[in-house]
Structures are given as C-alpha cells and as structure tokens.
N, C-alpha and C. Protein backbone atom coordinates (compact mmCIF):
# COMPACT_ATOMS: atom_id res chain seq x y z
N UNK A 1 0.84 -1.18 0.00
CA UNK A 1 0.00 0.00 0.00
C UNK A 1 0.89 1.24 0.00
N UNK A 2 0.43 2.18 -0.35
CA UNK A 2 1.25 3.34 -1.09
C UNK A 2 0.57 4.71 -0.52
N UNK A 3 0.86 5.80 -0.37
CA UNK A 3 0.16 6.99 -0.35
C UNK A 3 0.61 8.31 -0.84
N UNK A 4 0.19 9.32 -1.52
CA UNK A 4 0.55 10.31 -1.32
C UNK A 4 -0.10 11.52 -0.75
N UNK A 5 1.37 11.99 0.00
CA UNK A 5 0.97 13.19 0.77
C UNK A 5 1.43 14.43 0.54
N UNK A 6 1.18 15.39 1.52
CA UNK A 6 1.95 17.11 1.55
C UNK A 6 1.97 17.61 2.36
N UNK A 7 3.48 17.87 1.99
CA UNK A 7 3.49 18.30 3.76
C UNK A 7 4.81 19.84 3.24
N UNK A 8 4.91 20.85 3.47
CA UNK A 8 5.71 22.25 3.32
C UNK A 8 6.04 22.51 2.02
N UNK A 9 4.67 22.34 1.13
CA UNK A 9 4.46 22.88 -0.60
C UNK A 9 4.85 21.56 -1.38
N UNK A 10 5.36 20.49 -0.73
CA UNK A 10 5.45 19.09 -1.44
C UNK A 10 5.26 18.37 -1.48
N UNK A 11 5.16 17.22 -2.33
CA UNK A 11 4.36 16.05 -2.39
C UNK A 11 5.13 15.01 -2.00
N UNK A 12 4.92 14.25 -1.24
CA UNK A 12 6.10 12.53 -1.18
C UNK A 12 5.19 11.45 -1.53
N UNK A 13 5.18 10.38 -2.03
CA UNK A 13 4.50 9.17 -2.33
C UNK A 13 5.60 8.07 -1.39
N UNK A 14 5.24 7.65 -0.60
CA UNK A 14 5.22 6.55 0.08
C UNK A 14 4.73 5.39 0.69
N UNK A 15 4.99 4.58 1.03
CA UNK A 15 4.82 3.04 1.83
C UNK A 15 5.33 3.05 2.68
N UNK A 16 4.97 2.22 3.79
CA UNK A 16 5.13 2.26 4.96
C UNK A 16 6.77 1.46 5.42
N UNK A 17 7.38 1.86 6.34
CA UNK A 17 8.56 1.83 6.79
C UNK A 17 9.49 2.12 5.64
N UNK A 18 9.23 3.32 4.71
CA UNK A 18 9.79 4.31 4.04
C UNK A 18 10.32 5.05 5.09
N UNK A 19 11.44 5.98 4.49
CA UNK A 19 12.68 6.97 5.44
C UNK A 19 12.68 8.40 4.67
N UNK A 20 12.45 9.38 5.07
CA UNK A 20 12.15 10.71 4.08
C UNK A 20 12.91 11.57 4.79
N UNK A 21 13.34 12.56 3.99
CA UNK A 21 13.08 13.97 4.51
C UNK A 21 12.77 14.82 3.88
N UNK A 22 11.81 15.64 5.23
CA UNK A 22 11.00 16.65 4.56
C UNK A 22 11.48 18.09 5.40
N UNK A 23 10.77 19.45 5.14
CA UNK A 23 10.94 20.32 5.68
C UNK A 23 10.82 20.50 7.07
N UNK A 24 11.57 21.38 7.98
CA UNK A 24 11.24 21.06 9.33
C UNK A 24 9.83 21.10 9.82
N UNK A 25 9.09 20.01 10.75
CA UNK A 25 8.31 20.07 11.44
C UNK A 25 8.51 20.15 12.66
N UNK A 26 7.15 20.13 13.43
CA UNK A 26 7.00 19.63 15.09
C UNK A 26 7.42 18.44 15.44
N UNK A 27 8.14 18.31 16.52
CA UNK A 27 8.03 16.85 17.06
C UNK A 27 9.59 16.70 17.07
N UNK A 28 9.81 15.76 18.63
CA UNK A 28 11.01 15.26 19.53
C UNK A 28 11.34 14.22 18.25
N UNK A 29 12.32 13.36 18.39
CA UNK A 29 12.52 11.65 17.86
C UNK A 29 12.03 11.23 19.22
N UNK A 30 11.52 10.23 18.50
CA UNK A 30 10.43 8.92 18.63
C UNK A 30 9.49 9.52 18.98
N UNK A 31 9.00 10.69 18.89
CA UNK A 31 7.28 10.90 18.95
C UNK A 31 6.77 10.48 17.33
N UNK A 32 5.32 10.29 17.65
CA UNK A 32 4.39 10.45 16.52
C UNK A 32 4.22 11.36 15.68
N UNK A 33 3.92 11.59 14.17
CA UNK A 33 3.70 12.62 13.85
C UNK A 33 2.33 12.59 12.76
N UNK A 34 1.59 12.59 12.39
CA UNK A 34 0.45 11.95 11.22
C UNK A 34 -0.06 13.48 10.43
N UNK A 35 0.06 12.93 9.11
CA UNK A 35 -0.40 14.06 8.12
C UNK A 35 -1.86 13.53 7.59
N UNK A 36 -2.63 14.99 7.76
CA UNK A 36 -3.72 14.63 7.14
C UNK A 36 -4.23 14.85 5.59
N UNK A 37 -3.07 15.64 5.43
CA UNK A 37 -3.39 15.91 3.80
C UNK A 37 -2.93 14.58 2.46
N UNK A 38 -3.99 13.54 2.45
CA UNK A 38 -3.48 12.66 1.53
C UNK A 38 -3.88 12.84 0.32
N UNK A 39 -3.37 13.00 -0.44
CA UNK A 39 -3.74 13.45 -2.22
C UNK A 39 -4.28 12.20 -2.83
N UNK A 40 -3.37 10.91 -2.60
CA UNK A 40 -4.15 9.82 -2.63
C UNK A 40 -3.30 8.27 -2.51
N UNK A 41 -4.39 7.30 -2.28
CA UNK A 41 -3.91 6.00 -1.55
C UNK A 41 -4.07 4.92 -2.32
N UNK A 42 -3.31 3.99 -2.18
CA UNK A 42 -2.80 3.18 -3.20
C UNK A 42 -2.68 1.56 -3.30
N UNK A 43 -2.93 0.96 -4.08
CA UNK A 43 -2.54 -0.74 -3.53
C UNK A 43 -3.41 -1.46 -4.53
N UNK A 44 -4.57 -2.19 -4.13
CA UNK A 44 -5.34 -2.78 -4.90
C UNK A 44 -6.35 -2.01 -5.58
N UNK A 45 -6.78 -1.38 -5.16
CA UNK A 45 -7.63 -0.32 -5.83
C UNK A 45 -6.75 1.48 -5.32
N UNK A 46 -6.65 1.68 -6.46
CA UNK A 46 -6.56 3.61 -5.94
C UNK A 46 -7.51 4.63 -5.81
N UNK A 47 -7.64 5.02 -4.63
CA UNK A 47 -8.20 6.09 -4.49
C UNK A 47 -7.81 7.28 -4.48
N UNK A 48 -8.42 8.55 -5.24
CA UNK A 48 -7.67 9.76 -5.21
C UNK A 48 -8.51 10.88 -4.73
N UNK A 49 -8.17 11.96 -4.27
CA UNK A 49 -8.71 12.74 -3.52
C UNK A 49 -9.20 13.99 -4.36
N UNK A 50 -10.46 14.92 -3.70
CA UNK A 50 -10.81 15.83 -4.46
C UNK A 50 -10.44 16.80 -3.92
N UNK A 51 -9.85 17.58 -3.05
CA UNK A 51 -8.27 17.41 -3.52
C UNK A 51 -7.83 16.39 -2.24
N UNK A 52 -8.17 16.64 -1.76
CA UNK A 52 -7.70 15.42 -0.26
C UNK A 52 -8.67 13.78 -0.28
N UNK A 53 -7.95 12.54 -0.06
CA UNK A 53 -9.17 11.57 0.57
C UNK A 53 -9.23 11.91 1.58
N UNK A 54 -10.86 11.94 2.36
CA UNK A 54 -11.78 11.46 3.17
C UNK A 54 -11.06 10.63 4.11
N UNK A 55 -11.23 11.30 5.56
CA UNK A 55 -10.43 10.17 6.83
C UNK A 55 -9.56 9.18 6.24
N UNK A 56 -8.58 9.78 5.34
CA UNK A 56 -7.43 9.31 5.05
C UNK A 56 -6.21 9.73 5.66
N UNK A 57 -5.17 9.41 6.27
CA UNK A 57 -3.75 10.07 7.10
C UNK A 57 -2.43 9.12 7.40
N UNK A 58 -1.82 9.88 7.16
CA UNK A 58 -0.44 8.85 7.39
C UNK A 58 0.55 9.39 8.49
N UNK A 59 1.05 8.02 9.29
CA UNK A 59 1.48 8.41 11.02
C UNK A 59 3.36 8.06 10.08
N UNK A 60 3.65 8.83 11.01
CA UNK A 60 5.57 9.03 10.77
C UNK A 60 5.87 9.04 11.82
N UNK A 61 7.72 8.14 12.55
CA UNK A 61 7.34 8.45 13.33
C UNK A 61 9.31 9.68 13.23
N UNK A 62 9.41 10.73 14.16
CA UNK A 62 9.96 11.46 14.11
C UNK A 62 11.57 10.71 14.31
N UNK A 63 12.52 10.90 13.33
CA UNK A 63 13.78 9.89 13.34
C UNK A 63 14.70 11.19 14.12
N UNK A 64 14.66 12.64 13.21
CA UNK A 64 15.86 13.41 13.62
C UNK A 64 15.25 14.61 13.06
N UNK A 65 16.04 15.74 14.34
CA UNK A 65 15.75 17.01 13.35
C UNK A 65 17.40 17.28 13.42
N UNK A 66 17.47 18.09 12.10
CA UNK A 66 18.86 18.35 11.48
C UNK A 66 18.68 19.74 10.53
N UNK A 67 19.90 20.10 10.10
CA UNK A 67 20.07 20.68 9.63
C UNK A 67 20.86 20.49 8.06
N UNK A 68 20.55 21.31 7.14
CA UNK A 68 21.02 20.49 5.78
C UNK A 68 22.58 20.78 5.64
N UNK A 69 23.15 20.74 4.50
CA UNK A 69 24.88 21.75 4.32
C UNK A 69 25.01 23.15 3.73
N UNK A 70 25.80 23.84 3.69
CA UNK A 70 25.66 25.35 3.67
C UNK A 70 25.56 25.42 2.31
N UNK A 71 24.41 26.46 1.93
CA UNK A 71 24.61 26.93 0.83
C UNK A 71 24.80 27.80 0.49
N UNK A 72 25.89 28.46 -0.65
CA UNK A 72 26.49 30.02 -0.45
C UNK A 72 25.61 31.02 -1.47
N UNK A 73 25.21 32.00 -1.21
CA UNK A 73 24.84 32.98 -1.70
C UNK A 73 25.63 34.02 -2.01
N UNK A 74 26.58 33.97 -3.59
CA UNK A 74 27.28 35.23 -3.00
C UNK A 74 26.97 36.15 -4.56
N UNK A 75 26.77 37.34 -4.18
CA UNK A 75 26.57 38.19 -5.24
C UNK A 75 27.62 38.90 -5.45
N UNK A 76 28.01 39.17 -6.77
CA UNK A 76 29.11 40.44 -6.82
C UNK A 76 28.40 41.34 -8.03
N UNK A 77 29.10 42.62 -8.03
CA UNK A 77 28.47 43.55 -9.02
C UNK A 77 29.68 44.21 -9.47
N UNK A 78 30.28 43.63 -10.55
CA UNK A 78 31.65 44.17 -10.91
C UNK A 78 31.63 45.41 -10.94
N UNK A 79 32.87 45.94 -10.82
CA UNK A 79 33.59 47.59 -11.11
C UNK A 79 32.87 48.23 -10.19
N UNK A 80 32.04 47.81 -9.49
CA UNK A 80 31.61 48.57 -8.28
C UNK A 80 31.71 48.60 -6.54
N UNK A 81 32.79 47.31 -6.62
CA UNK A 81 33.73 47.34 -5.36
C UNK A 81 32.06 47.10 -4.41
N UNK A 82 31.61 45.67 -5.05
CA UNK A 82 30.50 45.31 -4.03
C UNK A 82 30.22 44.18 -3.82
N UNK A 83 30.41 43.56 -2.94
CA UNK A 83 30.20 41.87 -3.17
C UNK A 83 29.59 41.78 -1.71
N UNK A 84 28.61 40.62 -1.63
CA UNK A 84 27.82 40.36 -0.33
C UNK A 84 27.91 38.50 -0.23
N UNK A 85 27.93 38.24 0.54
CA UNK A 85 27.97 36.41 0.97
C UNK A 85 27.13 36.07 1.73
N UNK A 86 26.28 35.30 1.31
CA UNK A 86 25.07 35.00 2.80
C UNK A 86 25.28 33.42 2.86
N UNK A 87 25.69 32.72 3.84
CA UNK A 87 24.95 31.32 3.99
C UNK A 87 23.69 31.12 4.61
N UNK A 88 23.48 29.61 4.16
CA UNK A 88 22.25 29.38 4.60
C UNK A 88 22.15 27.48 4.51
N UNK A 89 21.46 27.13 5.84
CA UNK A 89 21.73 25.74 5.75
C UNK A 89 19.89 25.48 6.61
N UNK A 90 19.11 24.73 5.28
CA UNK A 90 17.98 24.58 5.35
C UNK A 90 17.80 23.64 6.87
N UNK A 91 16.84 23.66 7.46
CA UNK A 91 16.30 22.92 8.49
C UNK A 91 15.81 21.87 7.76
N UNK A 92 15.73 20.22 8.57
CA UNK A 92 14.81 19.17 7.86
C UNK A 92 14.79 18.43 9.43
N UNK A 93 13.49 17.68 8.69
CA UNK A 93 12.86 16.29 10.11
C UNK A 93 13.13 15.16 9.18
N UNK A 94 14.05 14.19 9.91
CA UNK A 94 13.62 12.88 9.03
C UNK A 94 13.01 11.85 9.57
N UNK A 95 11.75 11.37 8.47
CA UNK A 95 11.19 10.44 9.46
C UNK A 95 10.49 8.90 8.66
N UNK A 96 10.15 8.39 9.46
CA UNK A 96 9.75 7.00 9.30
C UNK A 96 8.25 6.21 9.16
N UNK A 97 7.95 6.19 8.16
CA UNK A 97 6.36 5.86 7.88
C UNK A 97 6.08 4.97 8.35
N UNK A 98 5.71 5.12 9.56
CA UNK A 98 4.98 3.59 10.26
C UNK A 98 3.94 2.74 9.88
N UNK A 99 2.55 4.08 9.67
CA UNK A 99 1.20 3.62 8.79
C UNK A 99 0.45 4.48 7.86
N UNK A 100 -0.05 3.93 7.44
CA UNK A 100 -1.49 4.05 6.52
C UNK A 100 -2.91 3.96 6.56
N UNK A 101 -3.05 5.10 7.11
CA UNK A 101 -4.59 4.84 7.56
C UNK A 101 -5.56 5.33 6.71
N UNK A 102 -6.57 4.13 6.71
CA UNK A 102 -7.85 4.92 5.61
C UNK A 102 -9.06 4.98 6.93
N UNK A 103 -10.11 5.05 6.34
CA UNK A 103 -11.56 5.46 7.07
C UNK A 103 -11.51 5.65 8.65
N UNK A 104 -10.65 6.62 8.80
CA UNK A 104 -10.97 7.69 9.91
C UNK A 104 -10.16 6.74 11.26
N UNK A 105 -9.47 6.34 10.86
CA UNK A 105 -8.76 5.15 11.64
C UNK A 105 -7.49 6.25 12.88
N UNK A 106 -7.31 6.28 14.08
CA UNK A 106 -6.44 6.83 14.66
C UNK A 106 -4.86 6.02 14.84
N UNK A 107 -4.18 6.96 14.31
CA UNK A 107 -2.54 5.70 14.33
C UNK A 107 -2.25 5.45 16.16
N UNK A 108 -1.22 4.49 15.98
CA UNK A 108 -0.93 3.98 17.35
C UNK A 108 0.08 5.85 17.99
N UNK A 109 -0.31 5.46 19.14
CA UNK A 109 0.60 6.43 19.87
C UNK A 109 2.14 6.04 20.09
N UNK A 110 2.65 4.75 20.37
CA UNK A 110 4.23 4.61 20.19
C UNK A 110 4.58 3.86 18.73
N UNK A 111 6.03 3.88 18.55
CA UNK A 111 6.35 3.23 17.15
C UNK A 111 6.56 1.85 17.39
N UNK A 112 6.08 1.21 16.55
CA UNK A 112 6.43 -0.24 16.38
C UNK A 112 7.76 -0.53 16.77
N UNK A 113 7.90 -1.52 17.46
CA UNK A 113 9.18 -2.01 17.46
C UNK A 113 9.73 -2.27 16.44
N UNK A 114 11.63 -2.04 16.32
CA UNK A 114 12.17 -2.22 15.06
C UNK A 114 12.86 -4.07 15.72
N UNK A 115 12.77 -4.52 14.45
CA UNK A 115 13.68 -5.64 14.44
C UNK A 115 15.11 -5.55 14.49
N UNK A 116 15.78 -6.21 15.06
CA UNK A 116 17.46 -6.06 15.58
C UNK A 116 17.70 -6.72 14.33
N UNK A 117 18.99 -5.99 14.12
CA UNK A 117 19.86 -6.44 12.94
C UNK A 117 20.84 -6.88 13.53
N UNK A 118 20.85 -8.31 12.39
CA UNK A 118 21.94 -9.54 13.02
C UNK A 118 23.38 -8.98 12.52
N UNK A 119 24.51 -9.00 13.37
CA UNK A 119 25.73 -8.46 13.62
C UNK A 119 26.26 -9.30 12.23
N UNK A 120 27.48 -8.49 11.60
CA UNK A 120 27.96 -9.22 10.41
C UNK A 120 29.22 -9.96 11.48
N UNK A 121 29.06 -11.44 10.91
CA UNK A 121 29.65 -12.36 11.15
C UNK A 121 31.27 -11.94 11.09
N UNK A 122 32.33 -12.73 12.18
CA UNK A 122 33.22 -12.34 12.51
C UNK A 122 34.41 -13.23 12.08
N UNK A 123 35.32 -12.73 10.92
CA UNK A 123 36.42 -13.37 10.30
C UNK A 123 36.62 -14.31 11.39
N UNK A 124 36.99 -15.66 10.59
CA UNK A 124 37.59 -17.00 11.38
C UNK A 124 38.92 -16.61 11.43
N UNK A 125 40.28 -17.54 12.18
CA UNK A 125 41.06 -16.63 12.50
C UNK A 125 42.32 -18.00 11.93
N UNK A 126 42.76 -17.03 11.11
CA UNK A 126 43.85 -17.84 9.71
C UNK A 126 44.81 -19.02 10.91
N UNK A 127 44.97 -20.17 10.30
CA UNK A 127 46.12 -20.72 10.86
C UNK A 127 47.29 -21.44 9.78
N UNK A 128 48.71 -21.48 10.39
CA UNK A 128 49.67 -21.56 9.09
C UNK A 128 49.38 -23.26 9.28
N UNK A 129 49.07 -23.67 7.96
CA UNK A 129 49.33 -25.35 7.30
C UNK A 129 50.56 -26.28 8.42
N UNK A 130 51.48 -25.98 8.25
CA UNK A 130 52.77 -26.38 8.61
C UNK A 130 53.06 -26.09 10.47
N UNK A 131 52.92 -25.38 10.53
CA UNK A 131 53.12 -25.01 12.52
C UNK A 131 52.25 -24.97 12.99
N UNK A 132 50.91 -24.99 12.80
CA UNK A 132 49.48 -24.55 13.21
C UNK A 132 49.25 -22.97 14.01
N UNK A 133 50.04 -22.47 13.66
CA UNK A 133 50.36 -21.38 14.38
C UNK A 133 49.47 -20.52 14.10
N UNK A 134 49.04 -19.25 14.23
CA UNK A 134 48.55 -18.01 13.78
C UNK A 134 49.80 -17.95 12.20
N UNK A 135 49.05 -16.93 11.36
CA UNK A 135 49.83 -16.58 9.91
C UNK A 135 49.52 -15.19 10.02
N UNK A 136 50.67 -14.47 10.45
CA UNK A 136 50.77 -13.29 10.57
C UNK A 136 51.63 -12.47 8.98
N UNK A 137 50.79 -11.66 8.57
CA UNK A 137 51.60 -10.80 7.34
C UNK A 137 52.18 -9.98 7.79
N UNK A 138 53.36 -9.31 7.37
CA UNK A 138 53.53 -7.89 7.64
C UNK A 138 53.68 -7.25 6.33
N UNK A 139 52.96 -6.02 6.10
CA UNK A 139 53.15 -5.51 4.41
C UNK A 139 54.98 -5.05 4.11
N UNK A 140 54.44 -4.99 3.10
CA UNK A 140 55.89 -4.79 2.63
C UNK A 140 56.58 -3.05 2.75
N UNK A 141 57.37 -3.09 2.77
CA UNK A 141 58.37 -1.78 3.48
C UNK A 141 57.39 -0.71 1.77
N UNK A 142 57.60 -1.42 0.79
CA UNK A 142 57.01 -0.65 -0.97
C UNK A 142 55.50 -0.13 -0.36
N UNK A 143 54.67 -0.95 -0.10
CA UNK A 143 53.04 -0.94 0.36
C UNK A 143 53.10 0.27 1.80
N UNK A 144 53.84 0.00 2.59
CA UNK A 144 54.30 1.19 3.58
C UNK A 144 54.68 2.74 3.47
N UNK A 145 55.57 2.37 2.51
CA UNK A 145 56.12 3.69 2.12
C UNK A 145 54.81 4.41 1.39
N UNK A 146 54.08 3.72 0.39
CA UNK A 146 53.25 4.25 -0.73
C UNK A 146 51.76 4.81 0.29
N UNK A 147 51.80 3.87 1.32
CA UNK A 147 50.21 4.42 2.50
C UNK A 147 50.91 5.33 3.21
N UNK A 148 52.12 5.99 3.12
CA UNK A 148 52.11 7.04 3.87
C UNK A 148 52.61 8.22 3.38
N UNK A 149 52.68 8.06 1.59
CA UNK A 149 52.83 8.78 0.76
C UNK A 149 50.90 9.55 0.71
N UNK A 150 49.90 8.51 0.37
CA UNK A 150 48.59 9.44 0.96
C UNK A 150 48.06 9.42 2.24
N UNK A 151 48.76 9.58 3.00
CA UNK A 151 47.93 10.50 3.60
C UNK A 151 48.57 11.09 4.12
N UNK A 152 49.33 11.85 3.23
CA UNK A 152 49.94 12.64 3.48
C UNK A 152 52.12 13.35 3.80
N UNK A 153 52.47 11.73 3.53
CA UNK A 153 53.51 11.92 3.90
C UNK A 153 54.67 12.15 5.29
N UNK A 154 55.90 12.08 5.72
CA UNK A 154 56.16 12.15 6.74
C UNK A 154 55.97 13.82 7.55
N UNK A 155 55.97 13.91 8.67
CA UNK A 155 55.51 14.52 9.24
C UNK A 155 57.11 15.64 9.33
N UNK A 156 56.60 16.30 8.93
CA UNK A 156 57.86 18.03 8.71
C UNK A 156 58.11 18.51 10.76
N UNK A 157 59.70 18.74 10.50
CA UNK A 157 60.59 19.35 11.65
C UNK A 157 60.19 20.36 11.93
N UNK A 158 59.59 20.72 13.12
CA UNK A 158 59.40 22.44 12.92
C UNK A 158 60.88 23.09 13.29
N UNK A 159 61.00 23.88 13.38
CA UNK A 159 62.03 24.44 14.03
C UNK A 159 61.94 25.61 15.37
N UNK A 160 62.16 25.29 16.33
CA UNK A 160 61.92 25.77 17.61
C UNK A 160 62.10 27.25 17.40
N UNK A 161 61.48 27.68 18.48
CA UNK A 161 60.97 29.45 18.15
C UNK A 161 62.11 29.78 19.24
N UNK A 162 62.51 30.86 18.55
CA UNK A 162 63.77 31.55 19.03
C UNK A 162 63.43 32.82 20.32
C-alpha cells in the first residue's frame, strides 16, 4: 500500500517503513507525527482525492531534526567594489512511515518495534598449514612507504621558536 501526501508545498508518495526527509516540522525523535493531507492511496484499488481523501492520514514516526549543508549565496556587481555572501543551511525532520490509515482510523501512539539487525559475522582466525600457528603478514616496506605517501607523507621538523 502506497500513499501520497503534503506536507511544506510538497508532495512525497510513500509506503510504509519508508525513510524521508521533509521540511522542518513539530516533534522530539520517537514521537508520533500523522499528516492529514493525503492526495491519494494506493494498492489494490486507488483512491484519489478531491483534492484530499476522506479520513485518510499517514502516522511518521519522528527519526531526527537536522540541519542540511551550507549553501552560499554570494553576489558580486563588478567595477563597483560590491560583493555580499550569505549562507544558509535549510532545516529538515527525518522520518519513518509507520502507517497508513484509511476510514478515519487513529494511528498507534508509540512506534512499532524495530527488528534487531543480526551483527555481520566475525572473520575465522587464519592458521599456518605447517606449525598450526597463527599466519601473521607484515606488508611490505614498498606498500608502507606508498600508504604514507597518501595521507599525506612524513611529518615536517618544525624548528623551535627563538
């Protein structure tokens, strides 16, 4: 099942335990948040709205509020010794579509529990054929020299302040 909504002049089409972001809203993380403006809902049959469906709404639940990356504004006006710089770094909520509600249905007040994600499995641990020992590498002095050629190189003498 599918929906679309609007929420700060835009439209998102989503399904549930979808991840968005939208313009800043209300609301902590892990509160509730539910929009009532659905344009329209989706799945086996679609319904679309005139301009909204009817006790139609979709619950989110609040992941993060953040801020976006800077964006520069800079004007200049040649030969006239004038230049101005403004940043600006948009506000956003990101959040998490829990449900889909049609005919006047109220969403739950906490979020569903999330399912735990199973840990990625942990390298077995090499042993040498011949000694049974651990098989330890050491890279080569060429592979050494060249990883410390990026990042950056050896580290410069200062010379003590007089």
């Amino acid at each position: 099942m599918f929906a679309v909504f609007k929420t700060g002049g835009k439209q998102y089409r989503v399904a549930a335990e979808d991840v968005l972001k939208v313009d800043k809203i209300k609301g902590e993380p892990g509160e509730i948040v539910e929009f009532g403006q659905v344009l329209a809902v989706g799945g086996d049959s679609v319904a679309l709205g005139a301009p909204t469906v009817a006790g139609a709404t979709v619950a989110a639940e609040v992941l993060d509020q953040g801020r976006g990356g800077k964006i520069i504004a800079f004007k200049k006006r040649r030969r006239k010794n004038s230049r101005r710089k403004r940043g600006h770094r948009q506000e956003f909520t990101l959040l998490r579509i829990t449900e889909i509600l049609t005919d006047g249905k109220k969403p739950s007040k906490t979020p569903p529990p999330r399912p735990k994600r199973a840990s990625a499995p942990k390298p077995a641990e090499t042993t040498d054929a011949a000694g049974g020992e651990e098989a330890t590498e050491k890279p080569s002095t060429a592979s050494a020299k060249a990883k410390g050629r990026a990042k950056g190189g050896a580290a410069k003498a200062k010379k003590p302040a007089a």
